[in-house]
PDB file of N, CA and C in Angstrom:
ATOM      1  N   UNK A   1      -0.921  37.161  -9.287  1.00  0.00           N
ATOM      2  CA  UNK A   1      -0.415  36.374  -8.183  1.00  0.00           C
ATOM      3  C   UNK A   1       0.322  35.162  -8.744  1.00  0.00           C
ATOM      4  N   UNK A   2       1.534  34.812  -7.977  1.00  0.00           N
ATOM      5  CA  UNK A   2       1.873  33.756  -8.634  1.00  0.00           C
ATOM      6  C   UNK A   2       1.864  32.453  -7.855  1.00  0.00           C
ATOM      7  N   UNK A   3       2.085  31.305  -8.810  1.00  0.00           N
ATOM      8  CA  UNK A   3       1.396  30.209  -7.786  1.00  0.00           C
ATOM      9  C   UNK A   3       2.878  29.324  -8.245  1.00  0.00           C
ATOM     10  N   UNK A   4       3.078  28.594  -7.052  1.00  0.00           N
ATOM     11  CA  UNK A   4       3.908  27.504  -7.011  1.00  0.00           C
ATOM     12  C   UNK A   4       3.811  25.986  -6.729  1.00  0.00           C
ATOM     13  N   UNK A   5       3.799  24.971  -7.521  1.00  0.00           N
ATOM     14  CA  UNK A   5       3.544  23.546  -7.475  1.00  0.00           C
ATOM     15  C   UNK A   5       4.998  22.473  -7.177  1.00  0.00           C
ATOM     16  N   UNK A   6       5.367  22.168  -6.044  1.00  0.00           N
ATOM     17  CA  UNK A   6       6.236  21.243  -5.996  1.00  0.00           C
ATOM     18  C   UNK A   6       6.032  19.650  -6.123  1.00  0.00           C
ATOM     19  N   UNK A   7       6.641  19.138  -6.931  1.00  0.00           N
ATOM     20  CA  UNK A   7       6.266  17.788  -7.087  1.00  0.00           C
ATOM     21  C   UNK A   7       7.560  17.055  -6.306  1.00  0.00           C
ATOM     22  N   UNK A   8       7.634  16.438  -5.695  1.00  0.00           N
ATOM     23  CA  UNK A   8       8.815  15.339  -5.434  1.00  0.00           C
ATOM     24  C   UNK A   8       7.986  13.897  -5.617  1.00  0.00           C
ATOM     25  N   UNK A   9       9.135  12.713  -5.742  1.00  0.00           N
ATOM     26  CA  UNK A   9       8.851  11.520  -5.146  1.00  0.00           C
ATOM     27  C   UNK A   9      10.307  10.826  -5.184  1.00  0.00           C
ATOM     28  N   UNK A  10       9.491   9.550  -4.411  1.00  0.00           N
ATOM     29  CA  UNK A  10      10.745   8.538  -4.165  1.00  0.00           C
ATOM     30  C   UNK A  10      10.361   7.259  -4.447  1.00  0.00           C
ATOM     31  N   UNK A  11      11.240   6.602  -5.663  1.00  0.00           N
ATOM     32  CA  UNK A  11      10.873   5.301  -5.382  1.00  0.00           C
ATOM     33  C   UNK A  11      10.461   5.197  -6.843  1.00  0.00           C
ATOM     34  N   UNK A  12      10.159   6.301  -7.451  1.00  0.00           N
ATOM     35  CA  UNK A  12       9.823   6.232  -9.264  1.00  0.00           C
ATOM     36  C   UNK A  12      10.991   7.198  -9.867  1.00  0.00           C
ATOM     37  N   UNK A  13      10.785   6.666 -11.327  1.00  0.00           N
ATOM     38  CA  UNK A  13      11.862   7.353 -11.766  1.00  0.00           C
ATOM     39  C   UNK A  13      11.003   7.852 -12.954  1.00  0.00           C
ATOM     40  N   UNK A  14      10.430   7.499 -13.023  1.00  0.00           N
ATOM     41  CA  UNK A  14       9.491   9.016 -14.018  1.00  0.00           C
ATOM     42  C   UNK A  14       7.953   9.397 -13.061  1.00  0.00           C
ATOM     43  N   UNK A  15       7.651  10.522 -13.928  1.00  0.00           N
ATOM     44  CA  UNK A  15       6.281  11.366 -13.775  1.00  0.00           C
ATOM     45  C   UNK A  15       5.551  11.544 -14.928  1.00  0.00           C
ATOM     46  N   UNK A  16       4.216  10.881 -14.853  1.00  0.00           N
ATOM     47  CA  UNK A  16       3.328  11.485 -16.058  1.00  0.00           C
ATOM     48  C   UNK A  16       2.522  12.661 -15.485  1.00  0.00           C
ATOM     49  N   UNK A  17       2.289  13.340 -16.749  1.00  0.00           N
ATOM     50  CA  UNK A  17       1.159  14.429 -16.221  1.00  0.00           C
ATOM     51  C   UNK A  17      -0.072  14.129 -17.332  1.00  0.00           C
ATOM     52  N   UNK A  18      -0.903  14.421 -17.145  1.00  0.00           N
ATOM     53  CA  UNK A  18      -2.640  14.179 -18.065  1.00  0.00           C
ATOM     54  C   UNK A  18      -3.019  14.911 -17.804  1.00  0.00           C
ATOM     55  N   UNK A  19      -3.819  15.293 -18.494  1.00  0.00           N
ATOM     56  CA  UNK A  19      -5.316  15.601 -18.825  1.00  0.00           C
ATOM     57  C   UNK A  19      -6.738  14.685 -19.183  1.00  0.00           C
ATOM     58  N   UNK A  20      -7.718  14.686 -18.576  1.00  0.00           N
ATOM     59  CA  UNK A  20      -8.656  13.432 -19.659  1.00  0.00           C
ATOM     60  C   UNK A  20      -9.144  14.352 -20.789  1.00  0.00           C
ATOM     61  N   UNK A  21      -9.247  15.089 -21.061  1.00  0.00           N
ATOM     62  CA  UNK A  21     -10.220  15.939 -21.948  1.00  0.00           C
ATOM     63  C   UNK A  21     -11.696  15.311 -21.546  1.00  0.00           C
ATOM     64  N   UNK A  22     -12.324  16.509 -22.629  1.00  0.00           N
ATOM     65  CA  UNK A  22     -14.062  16.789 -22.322  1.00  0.00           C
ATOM     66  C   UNK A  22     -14.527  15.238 -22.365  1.00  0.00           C
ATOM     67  N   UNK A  23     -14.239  13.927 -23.358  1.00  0.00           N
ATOM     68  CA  UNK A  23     -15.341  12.799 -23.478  1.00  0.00           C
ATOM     69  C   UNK A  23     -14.747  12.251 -22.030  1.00  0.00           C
ATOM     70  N   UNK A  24     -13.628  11.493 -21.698  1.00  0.00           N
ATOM     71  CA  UNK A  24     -13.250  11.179 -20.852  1.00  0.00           C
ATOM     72  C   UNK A  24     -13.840  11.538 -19.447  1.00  0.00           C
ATOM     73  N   UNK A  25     -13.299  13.325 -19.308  1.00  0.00           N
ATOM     74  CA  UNK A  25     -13.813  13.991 -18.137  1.00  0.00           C
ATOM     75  C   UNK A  25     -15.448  13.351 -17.696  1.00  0.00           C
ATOM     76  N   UNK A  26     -16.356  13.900 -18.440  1.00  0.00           N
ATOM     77  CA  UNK A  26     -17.804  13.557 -18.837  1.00  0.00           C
ATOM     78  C   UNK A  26     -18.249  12.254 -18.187  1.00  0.00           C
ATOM     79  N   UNK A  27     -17.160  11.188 -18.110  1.00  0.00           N
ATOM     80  CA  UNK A  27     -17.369  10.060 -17.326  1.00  0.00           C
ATOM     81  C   UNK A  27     -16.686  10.059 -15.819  1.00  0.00           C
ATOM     82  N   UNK A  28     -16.428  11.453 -15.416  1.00  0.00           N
ATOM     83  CA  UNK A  28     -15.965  11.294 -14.018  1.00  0.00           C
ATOM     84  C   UNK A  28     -16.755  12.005 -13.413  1.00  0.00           C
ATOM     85  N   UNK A  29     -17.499  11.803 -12.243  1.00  0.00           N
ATOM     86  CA  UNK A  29     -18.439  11.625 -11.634  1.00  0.00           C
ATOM     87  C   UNK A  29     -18.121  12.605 -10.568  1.00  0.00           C
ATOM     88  N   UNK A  30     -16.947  13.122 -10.309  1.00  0.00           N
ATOM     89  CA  UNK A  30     -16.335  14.015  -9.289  1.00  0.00           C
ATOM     90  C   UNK A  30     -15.875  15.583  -9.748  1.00  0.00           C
ATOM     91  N   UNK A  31     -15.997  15.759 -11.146  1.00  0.00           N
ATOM     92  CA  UNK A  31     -15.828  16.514 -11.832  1.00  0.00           C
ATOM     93  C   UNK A  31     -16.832  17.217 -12.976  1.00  0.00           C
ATOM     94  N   UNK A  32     -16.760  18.426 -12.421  1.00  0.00           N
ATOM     95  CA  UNK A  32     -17.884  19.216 -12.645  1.00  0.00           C
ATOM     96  C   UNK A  32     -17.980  19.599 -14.581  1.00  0.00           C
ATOM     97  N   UNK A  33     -18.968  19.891 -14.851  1.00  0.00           N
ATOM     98  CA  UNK A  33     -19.325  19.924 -16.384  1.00  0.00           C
ATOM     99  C   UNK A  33     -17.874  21.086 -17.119  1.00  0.00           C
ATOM    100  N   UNK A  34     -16.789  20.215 -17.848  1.00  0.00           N
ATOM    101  CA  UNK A  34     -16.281  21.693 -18.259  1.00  0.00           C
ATOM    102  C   UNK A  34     -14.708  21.670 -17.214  1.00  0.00           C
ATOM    103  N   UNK A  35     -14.891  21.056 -16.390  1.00  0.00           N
ATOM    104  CA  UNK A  35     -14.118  20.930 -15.324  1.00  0.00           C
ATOM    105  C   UNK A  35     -12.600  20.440 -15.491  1.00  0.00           C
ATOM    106  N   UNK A  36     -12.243  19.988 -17.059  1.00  0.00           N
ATOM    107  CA  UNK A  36     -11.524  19.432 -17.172  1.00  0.00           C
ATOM    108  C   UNK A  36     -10.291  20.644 -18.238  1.00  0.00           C
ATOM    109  N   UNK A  37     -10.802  21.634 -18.351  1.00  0.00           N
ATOM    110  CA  UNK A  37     -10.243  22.191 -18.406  1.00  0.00           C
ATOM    111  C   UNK A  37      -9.249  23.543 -17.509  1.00  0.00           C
ATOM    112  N   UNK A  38      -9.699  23.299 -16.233  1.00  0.00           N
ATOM    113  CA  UNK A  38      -8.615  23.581 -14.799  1.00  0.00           C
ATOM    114  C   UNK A  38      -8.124  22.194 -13.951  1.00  0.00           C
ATOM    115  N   UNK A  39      -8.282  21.457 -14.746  1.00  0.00           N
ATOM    116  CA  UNK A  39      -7.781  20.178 -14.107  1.00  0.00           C
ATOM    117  C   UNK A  39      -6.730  19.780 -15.090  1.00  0.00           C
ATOM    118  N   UNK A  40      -5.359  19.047 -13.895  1.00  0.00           N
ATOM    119  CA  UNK A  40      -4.144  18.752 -14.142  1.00  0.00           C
ATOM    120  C   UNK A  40      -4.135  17.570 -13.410  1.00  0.00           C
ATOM    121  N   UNK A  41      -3.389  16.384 -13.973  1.00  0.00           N
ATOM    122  CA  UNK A  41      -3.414  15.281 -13.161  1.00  0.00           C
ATOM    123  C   UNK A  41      -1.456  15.233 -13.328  1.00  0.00           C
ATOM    124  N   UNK A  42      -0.903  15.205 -11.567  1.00  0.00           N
ATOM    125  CA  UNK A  42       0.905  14.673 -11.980  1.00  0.00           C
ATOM    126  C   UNK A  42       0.910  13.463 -11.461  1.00  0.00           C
ATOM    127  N   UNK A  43       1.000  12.373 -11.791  1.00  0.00           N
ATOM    128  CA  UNK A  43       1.242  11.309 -10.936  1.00  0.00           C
ATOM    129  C   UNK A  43       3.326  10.534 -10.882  1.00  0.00           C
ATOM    130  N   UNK A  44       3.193  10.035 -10.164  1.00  0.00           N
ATOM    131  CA  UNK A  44       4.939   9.529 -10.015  1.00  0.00           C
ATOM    132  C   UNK A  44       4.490   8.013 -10.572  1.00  0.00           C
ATOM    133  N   UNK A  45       5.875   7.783 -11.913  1.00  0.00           N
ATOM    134  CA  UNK A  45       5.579   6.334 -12.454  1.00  0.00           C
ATOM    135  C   UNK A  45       6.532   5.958 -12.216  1.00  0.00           C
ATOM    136  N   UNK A  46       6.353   4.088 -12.914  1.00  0.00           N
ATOM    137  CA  UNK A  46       7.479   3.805 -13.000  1.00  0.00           C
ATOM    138  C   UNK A  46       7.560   3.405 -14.330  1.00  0.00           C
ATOM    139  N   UNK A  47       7.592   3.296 -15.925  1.00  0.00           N
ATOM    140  CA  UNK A  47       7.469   3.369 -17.120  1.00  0.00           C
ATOM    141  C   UNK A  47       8.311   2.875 -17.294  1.00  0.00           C
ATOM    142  N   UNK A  48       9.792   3.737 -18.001  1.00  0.00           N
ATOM    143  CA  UNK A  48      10.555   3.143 -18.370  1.00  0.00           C
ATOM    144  C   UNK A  48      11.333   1.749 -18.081  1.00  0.00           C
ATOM    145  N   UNK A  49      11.618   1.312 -16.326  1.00  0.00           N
ATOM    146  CA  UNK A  49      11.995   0.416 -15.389  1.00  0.00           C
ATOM    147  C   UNK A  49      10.466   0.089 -14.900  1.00  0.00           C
ATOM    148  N   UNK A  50       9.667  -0.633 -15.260  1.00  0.00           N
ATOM    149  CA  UNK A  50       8.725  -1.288 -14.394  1.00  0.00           C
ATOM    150  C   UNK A  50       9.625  -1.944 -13.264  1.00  0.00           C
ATOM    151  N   UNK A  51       8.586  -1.660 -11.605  1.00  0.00           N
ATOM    152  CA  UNK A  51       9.596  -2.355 -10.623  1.00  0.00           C
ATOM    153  C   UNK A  51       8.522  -3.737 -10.634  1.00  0.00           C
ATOM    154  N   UNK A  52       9.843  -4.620 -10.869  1.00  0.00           N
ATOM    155  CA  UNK A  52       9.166  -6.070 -10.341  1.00  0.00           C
ATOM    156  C   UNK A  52       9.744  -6.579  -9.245  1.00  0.00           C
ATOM    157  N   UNK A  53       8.561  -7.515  -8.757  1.00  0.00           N
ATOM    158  CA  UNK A  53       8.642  -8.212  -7.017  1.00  0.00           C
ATOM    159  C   UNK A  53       8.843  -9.568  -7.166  1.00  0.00           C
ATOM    160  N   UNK A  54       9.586 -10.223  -6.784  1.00  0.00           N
ATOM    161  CA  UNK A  54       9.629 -11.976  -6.582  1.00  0.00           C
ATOM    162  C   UNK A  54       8.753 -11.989  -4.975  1.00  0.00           C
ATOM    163  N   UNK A  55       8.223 -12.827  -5.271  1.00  0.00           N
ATOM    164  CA  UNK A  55       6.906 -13.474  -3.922  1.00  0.00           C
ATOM    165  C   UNK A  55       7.964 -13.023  -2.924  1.00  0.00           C
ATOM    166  N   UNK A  56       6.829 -12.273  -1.939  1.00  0.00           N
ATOM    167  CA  UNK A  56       7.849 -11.889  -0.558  1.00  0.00           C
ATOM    168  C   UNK A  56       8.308 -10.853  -0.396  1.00  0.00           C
ATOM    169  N   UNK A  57       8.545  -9.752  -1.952  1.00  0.00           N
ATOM    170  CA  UNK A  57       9.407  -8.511  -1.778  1.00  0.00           C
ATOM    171  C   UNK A  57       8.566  -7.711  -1.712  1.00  0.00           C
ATOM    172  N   UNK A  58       9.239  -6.272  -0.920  1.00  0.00           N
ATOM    173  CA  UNK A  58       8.557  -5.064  -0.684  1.00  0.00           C
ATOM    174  C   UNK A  58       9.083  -4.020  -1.489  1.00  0.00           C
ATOM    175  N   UNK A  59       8.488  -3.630  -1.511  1.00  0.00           N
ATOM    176  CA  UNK A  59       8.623  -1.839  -2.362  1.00  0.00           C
ATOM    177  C   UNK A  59       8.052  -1.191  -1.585  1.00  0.00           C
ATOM    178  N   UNK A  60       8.559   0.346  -1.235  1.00  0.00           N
ATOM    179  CA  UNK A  60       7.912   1.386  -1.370  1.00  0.00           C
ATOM    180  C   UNK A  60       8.424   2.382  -2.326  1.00  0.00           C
ATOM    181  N   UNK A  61       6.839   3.303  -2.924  1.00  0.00           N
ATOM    182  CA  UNK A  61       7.359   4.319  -3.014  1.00  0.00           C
ATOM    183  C   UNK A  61       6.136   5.932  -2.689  1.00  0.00           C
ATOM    184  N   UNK A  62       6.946   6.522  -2.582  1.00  0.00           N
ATOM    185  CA  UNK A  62       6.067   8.070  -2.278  1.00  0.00           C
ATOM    186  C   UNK A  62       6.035   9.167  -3.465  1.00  0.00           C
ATOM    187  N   UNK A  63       5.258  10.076  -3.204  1.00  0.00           N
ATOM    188  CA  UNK A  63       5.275  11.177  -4.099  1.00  0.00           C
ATOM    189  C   UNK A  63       4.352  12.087  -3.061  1.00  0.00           C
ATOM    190  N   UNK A  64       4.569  13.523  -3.096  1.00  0.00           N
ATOM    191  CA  UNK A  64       4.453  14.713  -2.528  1.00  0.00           C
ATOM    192  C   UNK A  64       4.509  16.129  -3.467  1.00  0.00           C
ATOM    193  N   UNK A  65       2.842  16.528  -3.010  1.00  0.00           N
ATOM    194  CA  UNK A  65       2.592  17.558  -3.829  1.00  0.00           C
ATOM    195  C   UNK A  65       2.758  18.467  -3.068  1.00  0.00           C
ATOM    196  N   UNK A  66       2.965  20.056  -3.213  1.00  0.00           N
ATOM    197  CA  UNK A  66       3.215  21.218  -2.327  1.00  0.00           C
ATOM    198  C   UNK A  66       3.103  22.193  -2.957  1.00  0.00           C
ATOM    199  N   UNK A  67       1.030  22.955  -2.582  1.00  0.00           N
ATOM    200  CA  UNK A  67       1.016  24.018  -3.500  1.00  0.00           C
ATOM    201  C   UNK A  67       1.219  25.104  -2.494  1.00  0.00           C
ATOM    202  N   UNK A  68       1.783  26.502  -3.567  1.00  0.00           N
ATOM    203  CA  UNK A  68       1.836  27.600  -2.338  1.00  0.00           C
ATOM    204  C   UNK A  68       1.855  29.153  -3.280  1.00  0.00           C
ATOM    205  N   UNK A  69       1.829  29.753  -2.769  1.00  0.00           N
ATOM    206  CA  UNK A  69       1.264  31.089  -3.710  1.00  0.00           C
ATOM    207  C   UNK A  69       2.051  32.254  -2.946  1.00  0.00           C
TER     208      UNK A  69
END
């Protein structure tokens, strides 16, 4: 079967993806023994351009996951 993961966002201009591995994992409390090896973390950054705010300014930004098989 094949599986499909859409990532979008708005408002970042990069994406990290992680893993914690086993010591890391081991300290998350939501995640089962071992668990960290079917676990994928994508998050939307902003890295290269950190966005900065002068007092008063707004930002947004979004990101949208979309799994489907």
């Amino acid at each position: 079967q094949h599986h499909v993961t859409e990532v979008s966002a708005a408002g970042f201009a990069d994406m990290v993806v992680w893993n914690p591995g086993p010591e890391r994992a081991a300290a998350l409390s939501d995640l089962e023994p071992g668990g960290y090896r079917r676990m994928l973390c994508v998050e939307a950054a902003a890295i290269g351009t950190p966005i900065r705010l002068d007092p008063d300014q707004h930002w947004r930004g979004t990101q949208s996951l979309m799994a489907r098989s």
